[in-house]
Protein backbone atom coordinates (compact mmCIF):
# COMPACT_ATOMS: atom_id res chain seq x y z
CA UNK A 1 107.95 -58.06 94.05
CA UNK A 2 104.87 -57.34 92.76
CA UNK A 3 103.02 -61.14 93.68
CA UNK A 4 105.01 -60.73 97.18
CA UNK A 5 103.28 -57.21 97.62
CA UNK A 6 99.55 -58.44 96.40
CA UNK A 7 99.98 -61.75 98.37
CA UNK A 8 100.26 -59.31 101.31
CA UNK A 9 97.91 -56.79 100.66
CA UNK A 10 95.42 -59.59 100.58
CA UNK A 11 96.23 -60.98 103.75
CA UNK A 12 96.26 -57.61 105.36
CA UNK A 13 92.76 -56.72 103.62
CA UNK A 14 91.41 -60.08 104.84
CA UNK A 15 92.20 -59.61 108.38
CA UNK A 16 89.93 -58.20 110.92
CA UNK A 17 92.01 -55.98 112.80
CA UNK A 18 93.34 -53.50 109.72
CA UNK A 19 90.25 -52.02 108.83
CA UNK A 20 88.92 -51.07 111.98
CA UNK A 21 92.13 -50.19 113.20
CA UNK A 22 92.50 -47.30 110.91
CA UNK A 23 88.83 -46.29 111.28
CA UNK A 24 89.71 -46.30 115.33
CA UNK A 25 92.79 -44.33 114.47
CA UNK A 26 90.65 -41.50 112.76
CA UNK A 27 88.46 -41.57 115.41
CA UNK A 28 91.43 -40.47 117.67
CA UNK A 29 92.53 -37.94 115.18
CA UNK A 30 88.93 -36.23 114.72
CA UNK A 31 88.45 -36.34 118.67
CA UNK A 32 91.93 -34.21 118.92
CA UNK A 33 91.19 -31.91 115.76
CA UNK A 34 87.07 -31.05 116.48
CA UNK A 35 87.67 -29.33 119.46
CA UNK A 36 90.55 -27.89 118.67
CA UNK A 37 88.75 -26.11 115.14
CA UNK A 38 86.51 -25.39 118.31
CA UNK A 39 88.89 -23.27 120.34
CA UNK A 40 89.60 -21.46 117.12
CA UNK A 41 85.96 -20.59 115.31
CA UNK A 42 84.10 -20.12 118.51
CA UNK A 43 80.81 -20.96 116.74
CA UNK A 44 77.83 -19.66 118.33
CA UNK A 45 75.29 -21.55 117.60
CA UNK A 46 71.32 -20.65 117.77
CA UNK A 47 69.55 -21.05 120.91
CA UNK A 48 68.33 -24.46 120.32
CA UNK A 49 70.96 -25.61 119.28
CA UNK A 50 73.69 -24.67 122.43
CA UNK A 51 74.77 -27.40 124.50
CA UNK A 52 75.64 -26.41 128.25
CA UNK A 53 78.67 -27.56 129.97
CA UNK A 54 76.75 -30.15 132.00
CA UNK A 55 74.56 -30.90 129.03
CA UNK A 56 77.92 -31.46 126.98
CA UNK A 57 79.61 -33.93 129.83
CA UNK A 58 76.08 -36.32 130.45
CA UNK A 59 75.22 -36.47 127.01
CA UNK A 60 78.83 -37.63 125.84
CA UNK A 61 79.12 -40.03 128.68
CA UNK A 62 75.83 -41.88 128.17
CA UNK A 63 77.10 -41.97 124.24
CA UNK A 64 80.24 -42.99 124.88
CA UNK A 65 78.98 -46.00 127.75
CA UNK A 66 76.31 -46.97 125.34
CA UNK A 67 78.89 -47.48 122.32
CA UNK A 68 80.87 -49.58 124.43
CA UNK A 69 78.58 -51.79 125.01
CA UNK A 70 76.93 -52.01 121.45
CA UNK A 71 80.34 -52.55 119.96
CA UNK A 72 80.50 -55.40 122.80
CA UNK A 73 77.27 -56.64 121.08
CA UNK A 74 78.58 -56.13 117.57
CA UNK A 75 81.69 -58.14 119.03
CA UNK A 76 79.33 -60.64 120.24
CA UNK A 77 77.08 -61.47 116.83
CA UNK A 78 80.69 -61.36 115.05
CA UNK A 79 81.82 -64.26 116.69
CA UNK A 80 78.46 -66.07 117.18
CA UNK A 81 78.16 -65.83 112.98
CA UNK A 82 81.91 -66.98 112.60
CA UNK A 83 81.21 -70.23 115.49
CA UNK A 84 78.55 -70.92 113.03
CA UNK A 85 79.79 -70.04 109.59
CA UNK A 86 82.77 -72.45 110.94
CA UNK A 87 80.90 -75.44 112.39
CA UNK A 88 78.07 -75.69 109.24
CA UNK A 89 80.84 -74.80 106.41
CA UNK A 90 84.13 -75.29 107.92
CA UNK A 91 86.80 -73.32 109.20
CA UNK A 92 88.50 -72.66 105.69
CA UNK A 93 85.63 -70.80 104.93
CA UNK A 94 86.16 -68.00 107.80
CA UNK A 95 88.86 -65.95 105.40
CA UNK A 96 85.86 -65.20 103.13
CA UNK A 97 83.51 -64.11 106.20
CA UNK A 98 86.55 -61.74 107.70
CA UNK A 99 87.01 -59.97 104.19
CA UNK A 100 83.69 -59.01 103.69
CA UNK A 101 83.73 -54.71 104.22
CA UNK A 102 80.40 -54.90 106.00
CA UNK A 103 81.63 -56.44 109.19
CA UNK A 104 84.87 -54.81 109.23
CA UNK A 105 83.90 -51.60 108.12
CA UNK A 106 80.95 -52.17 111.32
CA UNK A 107 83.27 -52.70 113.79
CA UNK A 108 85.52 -49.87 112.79
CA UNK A 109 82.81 -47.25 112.91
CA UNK A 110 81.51 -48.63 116.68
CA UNK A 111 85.46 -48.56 118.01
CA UNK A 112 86.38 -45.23 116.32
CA UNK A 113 82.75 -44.06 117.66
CA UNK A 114 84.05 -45.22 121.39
CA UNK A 115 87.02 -43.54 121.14
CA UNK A 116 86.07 -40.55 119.65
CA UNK A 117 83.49 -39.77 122.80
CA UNK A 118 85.60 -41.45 125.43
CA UNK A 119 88.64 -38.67 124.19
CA UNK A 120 85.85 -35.91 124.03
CA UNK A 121 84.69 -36.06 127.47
CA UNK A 122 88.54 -34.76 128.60
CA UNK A 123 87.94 -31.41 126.15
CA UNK A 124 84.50 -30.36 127.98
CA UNK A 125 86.55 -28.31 130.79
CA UNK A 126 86.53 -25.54 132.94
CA UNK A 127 89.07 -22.70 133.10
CA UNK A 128 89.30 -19.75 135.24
CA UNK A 129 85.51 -20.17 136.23
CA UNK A 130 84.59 -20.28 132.22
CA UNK A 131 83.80 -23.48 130.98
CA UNK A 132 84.85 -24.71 126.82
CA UNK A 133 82.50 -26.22 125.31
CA UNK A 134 83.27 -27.85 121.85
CA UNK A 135 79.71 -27.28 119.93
CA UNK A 136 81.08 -28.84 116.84
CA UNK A 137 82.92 -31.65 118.75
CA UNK A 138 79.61 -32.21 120.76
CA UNK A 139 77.28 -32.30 117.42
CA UNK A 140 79.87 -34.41 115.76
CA UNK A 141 79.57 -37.19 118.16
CA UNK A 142 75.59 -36.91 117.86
CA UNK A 143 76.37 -36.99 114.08
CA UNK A 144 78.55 -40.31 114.94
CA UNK A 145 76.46 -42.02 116.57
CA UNK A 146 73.49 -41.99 114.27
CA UNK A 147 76.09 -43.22 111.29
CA UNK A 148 77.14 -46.17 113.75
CA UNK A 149 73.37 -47.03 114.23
CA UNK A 150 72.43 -47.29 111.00
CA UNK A 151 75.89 -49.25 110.45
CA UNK A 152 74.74 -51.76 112.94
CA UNK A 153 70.90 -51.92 111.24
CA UNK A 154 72.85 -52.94 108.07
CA UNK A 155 75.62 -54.90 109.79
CA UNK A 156 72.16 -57.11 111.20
CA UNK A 157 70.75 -57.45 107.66
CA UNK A 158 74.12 -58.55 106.40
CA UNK A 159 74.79 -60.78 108.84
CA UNK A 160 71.57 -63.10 108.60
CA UNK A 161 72.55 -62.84 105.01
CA UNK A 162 75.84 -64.14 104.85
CA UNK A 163 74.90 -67.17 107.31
CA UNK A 164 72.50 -68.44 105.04
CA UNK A 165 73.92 -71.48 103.09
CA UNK A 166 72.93 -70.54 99.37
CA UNK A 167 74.61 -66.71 99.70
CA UNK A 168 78.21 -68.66 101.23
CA UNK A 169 78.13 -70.87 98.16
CA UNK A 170 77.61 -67.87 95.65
CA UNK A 171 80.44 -65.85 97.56
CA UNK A 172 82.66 -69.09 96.81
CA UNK A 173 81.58 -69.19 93.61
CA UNK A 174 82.25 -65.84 92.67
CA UNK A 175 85.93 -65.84 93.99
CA UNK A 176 86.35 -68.89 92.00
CA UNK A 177 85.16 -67.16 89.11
CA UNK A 178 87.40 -64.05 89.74
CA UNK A 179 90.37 -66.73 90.22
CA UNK A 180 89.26 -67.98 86.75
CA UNK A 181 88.87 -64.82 85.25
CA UNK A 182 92.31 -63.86 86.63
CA UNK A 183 94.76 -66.74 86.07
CA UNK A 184 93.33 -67.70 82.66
CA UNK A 185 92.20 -64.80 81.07
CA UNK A 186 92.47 -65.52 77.27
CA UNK A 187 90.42 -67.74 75.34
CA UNK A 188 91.15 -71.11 73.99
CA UNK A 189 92.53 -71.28 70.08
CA UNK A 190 91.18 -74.01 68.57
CA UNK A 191 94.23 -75.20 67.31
CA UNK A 192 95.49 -74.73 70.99
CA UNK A 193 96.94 -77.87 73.01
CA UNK A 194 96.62 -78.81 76.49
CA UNK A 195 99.30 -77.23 78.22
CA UNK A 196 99.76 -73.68 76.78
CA UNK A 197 103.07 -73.02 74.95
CA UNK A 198 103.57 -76.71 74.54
CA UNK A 199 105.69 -78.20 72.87
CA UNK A 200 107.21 -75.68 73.67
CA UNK A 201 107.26 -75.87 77.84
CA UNK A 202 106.80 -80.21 77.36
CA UNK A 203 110.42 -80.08 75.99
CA UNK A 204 112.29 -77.65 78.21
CA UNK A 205 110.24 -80.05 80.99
CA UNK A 206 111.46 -83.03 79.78
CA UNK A 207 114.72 -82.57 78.60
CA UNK A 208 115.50 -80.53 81.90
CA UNK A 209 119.14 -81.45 83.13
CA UNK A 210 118.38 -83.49 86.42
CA UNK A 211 121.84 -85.01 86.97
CA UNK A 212 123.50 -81.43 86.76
CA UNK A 213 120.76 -80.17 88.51
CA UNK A 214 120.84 -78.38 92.15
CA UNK A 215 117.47 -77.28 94.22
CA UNK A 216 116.64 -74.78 96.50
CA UNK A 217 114.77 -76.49 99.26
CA UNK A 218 111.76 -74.80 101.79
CA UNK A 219 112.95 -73.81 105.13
CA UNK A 220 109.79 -74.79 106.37
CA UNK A 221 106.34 -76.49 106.33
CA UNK A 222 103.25 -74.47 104.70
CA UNK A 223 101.21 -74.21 101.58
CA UNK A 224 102.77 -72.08 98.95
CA UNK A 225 100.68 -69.58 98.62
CA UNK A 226 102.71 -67.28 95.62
CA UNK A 227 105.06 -67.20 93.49
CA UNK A 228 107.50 -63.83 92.30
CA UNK A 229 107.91 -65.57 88.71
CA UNK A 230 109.69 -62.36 87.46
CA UNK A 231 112.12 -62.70 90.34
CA UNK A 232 113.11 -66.19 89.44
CA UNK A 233 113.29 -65.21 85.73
CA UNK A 234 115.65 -62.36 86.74
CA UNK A 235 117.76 -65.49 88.73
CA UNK A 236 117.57 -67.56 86.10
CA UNK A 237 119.29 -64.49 83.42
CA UNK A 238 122.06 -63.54 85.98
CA UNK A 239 123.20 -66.56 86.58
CA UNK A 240 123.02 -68.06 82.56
CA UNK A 241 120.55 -71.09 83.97
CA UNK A 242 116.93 -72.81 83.32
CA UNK A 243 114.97 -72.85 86.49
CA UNK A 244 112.51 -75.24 86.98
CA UNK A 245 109.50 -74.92 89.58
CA UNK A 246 109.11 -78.06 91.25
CA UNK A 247 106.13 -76.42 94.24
CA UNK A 248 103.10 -74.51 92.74
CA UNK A 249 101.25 -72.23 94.23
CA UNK A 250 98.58 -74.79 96.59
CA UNK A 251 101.06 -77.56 97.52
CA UNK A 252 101.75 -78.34 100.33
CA UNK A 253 106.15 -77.87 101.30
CA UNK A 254 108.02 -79.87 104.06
CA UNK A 255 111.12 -78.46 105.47
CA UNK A 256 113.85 -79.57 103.05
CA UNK A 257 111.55 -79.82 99.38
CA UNK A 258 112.57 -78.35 96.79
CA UNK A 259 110.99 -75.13 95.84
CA UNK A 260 113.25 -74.99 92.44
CA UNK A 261 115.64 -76.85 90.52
CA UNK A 262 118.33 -75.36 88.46
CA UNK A 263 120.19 -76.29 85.25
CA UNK A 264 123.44 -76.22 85.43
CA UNK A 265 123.20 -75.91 89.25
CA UNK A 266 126.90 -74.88 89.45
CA UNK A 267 125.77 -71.60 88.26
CA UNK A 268 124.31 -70.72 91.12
CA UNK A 269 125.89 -68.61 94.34
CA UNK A 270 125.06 -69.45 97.77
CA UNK A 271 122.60 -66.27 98.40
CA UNK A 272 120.87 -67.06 95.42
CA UNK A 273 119.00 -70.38 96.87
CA UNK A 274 118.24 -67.57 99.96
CA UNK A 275 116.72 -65.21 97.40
CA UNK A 276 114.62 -68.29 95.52
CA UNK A 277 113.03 -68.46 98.49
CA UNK A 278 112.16 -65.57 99.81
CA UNK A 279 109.93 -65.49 96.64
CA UNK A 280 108.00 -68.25 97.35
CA UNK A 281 104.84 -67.05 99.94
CA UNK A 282 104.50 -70.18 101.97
CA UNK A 283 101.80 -70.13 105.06
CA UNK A 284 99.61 -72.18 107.07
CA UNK A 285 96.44 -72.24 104.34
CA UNK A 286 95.93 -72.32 100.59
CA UNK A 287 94.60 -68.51 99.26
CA UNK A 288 93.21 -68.22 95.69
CA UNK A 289 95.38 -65.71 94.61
CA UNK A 290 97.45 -67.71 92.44
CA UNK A 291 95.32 -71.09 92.66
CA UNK A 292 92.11 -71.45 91.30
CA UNK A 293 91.91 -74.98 92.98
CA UNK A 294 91.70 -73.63 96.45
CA UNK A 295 88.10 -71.65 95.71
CA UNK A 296 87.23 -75.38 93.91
CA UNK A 297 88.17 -76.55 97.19
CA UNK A 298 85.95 -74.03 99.56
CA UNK A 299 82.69 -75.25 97.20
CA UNK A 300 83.35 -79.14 97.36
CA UNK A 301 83.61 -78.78 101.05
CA UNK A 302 80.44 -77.09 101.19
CA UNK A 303 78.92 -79.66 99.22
CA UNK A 304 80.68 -82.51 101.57
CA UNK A 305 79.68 -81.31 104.51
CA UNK A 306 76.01 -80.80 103.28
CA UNK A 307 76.09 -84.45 102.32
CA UNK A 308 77.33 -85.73 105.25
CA UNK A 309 74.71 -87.75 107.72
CA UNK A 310 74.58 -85.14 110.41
CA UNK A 311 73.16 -82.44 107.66
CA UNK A 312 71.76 -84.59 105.18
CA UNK A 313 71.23 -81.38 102.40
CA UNK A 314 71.21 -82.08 98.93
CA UNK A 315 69.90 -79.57 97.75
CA UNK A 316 72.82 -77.54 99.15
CA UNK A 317 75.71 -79.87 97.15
CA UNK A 318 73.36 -79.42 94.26
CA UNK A 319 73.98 -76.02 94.49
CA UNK A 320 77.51 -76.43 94.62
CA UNK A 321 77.66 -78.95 91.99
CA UNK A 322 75.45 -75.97 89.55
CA UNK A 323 78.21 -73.34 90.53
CA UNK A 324 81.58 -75.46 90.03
CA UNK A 325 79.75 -77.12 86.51
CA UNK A 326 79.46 -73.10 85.09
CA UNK A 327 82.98 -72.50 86.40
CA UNK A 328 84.78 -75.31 84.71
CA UNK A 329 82.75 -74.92 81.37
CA UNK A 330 84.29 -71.59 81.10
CA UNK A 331 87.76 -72.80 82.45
CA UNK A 332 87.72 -74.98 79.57
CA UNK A 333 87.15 -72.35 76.89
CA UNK A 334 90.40 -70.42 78.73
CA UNK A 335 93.89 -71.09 77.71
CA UNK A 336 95.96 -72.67 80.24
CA UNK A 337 98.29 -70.33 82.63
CA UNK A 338 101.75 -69.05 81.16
CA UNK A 339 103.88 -72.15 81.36
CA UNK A 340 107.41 -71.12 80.02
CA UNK A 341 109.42 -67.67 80.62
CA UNK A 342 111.69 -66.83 78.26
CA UNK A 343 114.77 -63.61 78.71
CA UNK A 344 115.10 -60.68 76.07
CA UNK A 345 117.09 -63.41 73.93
CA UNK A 346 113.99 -65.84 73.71
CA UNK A 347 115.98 -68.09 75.57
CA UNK A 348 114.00 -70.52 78.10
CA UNK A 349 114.75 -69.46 81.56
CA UNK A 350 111.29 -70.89 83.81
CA UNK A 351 109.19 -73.72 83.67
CA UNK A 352 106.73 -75.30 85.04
CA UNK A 353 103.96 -77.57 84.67
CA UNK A 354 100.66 -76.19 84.03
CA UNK A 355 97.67 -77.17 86.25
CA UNK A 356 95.58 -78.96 83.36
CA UNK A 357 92.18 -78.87 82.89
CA UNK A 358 91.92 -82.65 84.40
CA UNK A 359 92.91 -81.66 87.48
CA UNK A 360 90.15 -79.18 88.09
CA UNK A 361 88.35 -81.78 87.11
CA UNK A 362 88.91 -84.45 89.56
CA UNK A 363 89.48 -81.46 92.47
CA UNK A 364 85.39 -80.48 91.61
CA UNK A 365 84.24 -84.21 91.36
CA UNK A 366 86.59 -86.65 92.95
CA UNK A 367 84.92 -86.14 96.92
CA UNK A 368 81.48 -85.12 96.18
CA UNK A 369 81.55 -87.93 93.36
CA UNK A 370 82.76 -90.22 96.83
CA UNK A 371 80.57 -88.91 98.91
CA UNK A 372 77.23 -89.03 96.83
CA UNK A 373 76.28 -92.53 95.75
CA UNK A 374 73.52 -93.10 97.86
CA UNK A 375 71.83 -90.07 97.02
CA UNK A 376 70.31 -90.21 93.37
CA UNK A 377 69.02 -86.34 92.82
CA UNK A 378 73.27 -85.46 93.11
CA UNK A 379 74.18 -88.63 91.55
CA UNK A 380 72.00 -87.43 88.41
CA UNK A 381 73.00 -83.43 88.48
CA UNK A 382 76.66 -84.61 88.91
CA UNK A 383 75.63 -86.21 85.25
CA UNK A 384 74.01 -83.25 84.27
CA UNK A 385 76.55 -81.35 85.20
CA UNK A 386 79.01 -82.48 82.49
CA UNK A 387 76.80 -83.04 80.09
CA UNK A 388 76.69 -79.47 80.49
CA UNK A 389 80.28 -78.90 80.16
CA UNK A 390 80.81 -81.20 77.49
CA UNK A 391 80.30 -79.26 74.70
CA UNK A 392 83.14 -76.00 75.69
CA UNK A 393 86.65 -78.64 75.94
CA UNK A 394 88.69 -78.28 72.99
CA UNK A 395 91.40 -81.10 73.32
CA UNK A 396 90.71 -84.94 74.36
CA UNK A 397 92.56 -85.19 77.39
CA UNK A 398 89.50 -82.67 79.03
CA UNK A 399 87.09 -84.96 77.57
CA UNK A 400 88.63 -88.02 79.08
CA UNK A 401 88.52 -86.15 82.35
CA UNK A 402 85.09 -85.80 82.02
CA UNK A 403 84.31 -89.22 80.32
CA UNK A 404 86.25 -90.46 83.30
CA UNK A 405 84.35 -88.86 86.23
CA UNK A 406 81.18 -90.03 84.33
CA UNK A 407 81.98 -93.31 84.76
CA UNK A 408 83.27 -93.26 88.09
CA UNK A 409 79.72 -91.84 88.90
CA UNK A 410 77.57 -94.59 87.15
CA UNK A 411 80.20 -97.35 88.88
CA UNK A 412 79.52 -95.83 92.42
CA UNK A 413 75.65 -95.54 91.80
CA UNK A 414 75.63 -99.07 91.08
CA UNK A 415 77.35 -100.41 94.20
CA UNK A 416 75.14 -98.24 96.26
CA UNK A 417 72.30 -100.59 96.19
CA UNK A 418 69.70 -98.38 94.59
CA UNK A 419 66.07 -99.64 93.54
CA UNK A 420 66.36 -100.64 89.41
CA UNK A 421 64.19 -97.67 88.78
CA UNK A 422 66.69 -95.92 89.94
CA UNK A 423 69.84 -96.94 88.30
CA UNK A 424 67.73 -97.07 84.94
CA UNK A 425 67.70 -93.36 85.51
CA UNK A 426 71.18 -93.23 86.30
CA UNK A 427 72.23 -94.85 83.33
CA UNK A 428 69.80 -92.88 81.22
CA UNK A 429 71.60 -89.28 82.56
CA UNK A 430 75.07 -90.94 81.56
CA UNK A 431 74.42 -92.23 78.42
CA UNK A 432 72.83 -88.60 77.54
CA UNK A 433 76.56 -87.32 78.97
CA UNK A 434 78.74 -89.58 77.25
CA UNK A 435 76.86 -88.74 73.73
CA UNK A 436 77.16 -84.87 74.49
CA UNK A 437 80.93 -86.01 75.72
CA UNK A 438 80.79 -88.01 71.83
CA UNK A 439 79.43 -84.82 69.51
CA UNK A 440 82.23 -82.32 70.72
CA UNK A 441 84.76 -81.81 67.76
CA UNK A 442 87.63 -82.62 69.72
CA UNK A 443 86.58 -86.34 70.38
CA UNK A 444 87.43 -87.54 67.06
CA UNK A 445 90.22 -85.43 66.66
């Protein structure tokens, strides 16, 4: 319940109509409460300071017209920075720009602004020749209005920010490192294997039932997004069975895959394939919440597209490359993710397979690795970059990974038809990565 309620919050917190929904919802409560506090203090205010009747209606018209149309022009920048943030960095990246507080919390203050004058205007009346005048209403909205101009000032600032190429990247970045920070939070033993509990998880993997085996397929196409684990656990006690996730969070489901096996699959009712998956959070795109190879993802793309013809920026997949190499040298000082459940009796009752260190690996490298050989400044800091890392793996299948990827890069840079300067450097940068790769402990382990 608890993934299901998180998965949720972040989609709501993400969006851009909650935020300024609420904020336009206070703006409706203040603009009925003010006046009312009016009607009851009668505040007299000095001289100065009083606000005639006609005074009251022109001044809270022109404020109310003129918020309309600067939240039209807040409305306006908002979508000329998302066509833009979209078309340079892709559409994937558009979840980051609508989460940001700045442009929701913005457009909130503009539309609860709106209201809040549009609803005053009513309150300025005239009864039985005397005419009500809400002073505090009236130096409220003044009040208002100055907070929603200095909003927009900052909402500017922050926009020009965001857009620029080097501040997207480190927002990536630093969701990837909360994803990280998050999903592998303790730090490698060095007696510790790839895989987390294995053997432990390797043999309840491998020796899982498949012939007695029965799944609970998707009832429809999407990413899975999250998983309840303590719900299937709780399935997997009830019913006396080992459950065995066969989608993790990022892949992609077709109607009819199966979401779960279970061992014996006799054990299990007919509601309880329902209930295994309404704990799966499938939807139409991949969220980092409970996969840290989505934010990897986000960067490479950044990096691809800045290496593509039309843009032709190194120096922006450079950037990239820097960010994901500082990422996956502390992923591989992190133990891997829980991989086995186990009931109050220690008995095994989830598993599945742990995203390894090699994968994160080739999700970082494979496509900038593809899309780089003719350039030679990324070619070399892709070399760089795990020289840098080798040093922090603590098992040899990471290393391979790495060793892998290195060679890979010195086989495309070769094809590519640089000068012989050229690949000399090349080769120089990998042999300095393959002898860092060489010196870590675990190499000759």
């Amino acid at each position: 319940m608890r993934a299901r309620t998180v998965n949720v919050w972040v989609a709501i917190s993400s969006s851009f109509w909650f935020v300024p929904g609420l904020m336009m919802a206070a703006g409706v409560v203040l603009a009925v409460l003010l006046p009312e506090i009016d009607r009851v203090i009668q505040w007299n205010l000095p001289g100065r300071f009083q606000v005639s009747g006609e005074t009251a209606r022109t001044t809270i018209s022109t404020l109310a017209g003129a918020m309309v149309t600067v939240t039209g022009i807040v409305f306006s920048t908002t979508t000329v920075a998302i066509s833009i943030t979209a078309a340079q960095h892709g559409p994937r990246l558009l979840r980051n720009f609508f989460a940001k507080s700045v442009t929701q919390a913005t457009l909130g203050i503009c539309l609860s602004v709106s209201v809040y004058c549009l609803l005053l205007l009513r309150t300025v009346d005239e009864r039985e020749g005397e005419i009500f005048i809400p002073q505090i209403s009236v130096h409220a909205a003044y009040l208002f209005v100055l907070v929603a101009l200095v909003a927009i000032i900052f909402f500017t600032h922050q926009v020009a920010s965001l857009m620029q190429t080097q501040n997207v990247a480190s927002d990536v970045a630093d969701e990837l490192d909360n994803a990280v920070g998050r999903l592998y939070p303790d730090p490698l033993d060095d007696e510790a294997e790839e895989g987390g509990d294995s053997p432990a998880w390797r043999e309840c993997w491998e020796g899982f039932d498949e012939e007695s085996s029965q799944g609970a397929p998707s009832s429809y196409d999407g990413y899975v997004q999250a998983i309840d684990v303590d719900s299937l656990v709780d399935i997997a006690t009830r019913r006396d069975v080992l459950l065995r996730i066969e989608a993790r969070p990022g892949d992609y489901v077709r109607d009819g895959d199966r979401l779960v096996s279970a061992s014996p699959g006799d054990r299990l009712e007919e509601d309880d394939a329902k209930r295994i998956r309404s704990v799966f959070m499938i939807g139409n795109l991949r969220t980092p919440q409970q996969d840290v190879e989505c934010a990897v993802v986000e960067l490479v793309e950044i990096a691809v597209r800045a290496l593509s013809p039309g843009v032709n920026d190194p120096f922006t997949a450079i950037t990239c490359i820097d960010r994901l190499s500082g990422t996956l040298r502390r992923l591989a000082g992190r133990k891997p993710a829980q991989s086995l459940w186990r009931d109050d009796d220690e008995a095994p009752r989830l598993v599945v397979k742990p995203r390894a260190f090699a994968d994160v690996v080739d999700a970082a490298f494979n496509q900038i690795r593809q899309h780089c050989r003719s350039d030679v400044a990324v070619t070399v800091r892709l070399l760089q970059s795990i020289e840098a890392i080798a040093s922090a793996p603590r098992n040899a299948e990471s290393l391979a990974a790495l060793r892998r990827q290195a060679e890979m890069i010195l086989a495309g840079a070769r094809t590519a038809g640089h000068t012989d300067g050229d690949i000399k450097d090349i080769e120089d940068f990998f042999g300095s990565a393959v002898d860092a790769l060489a010196q870590n402990p675990a190499s000759t382990a």
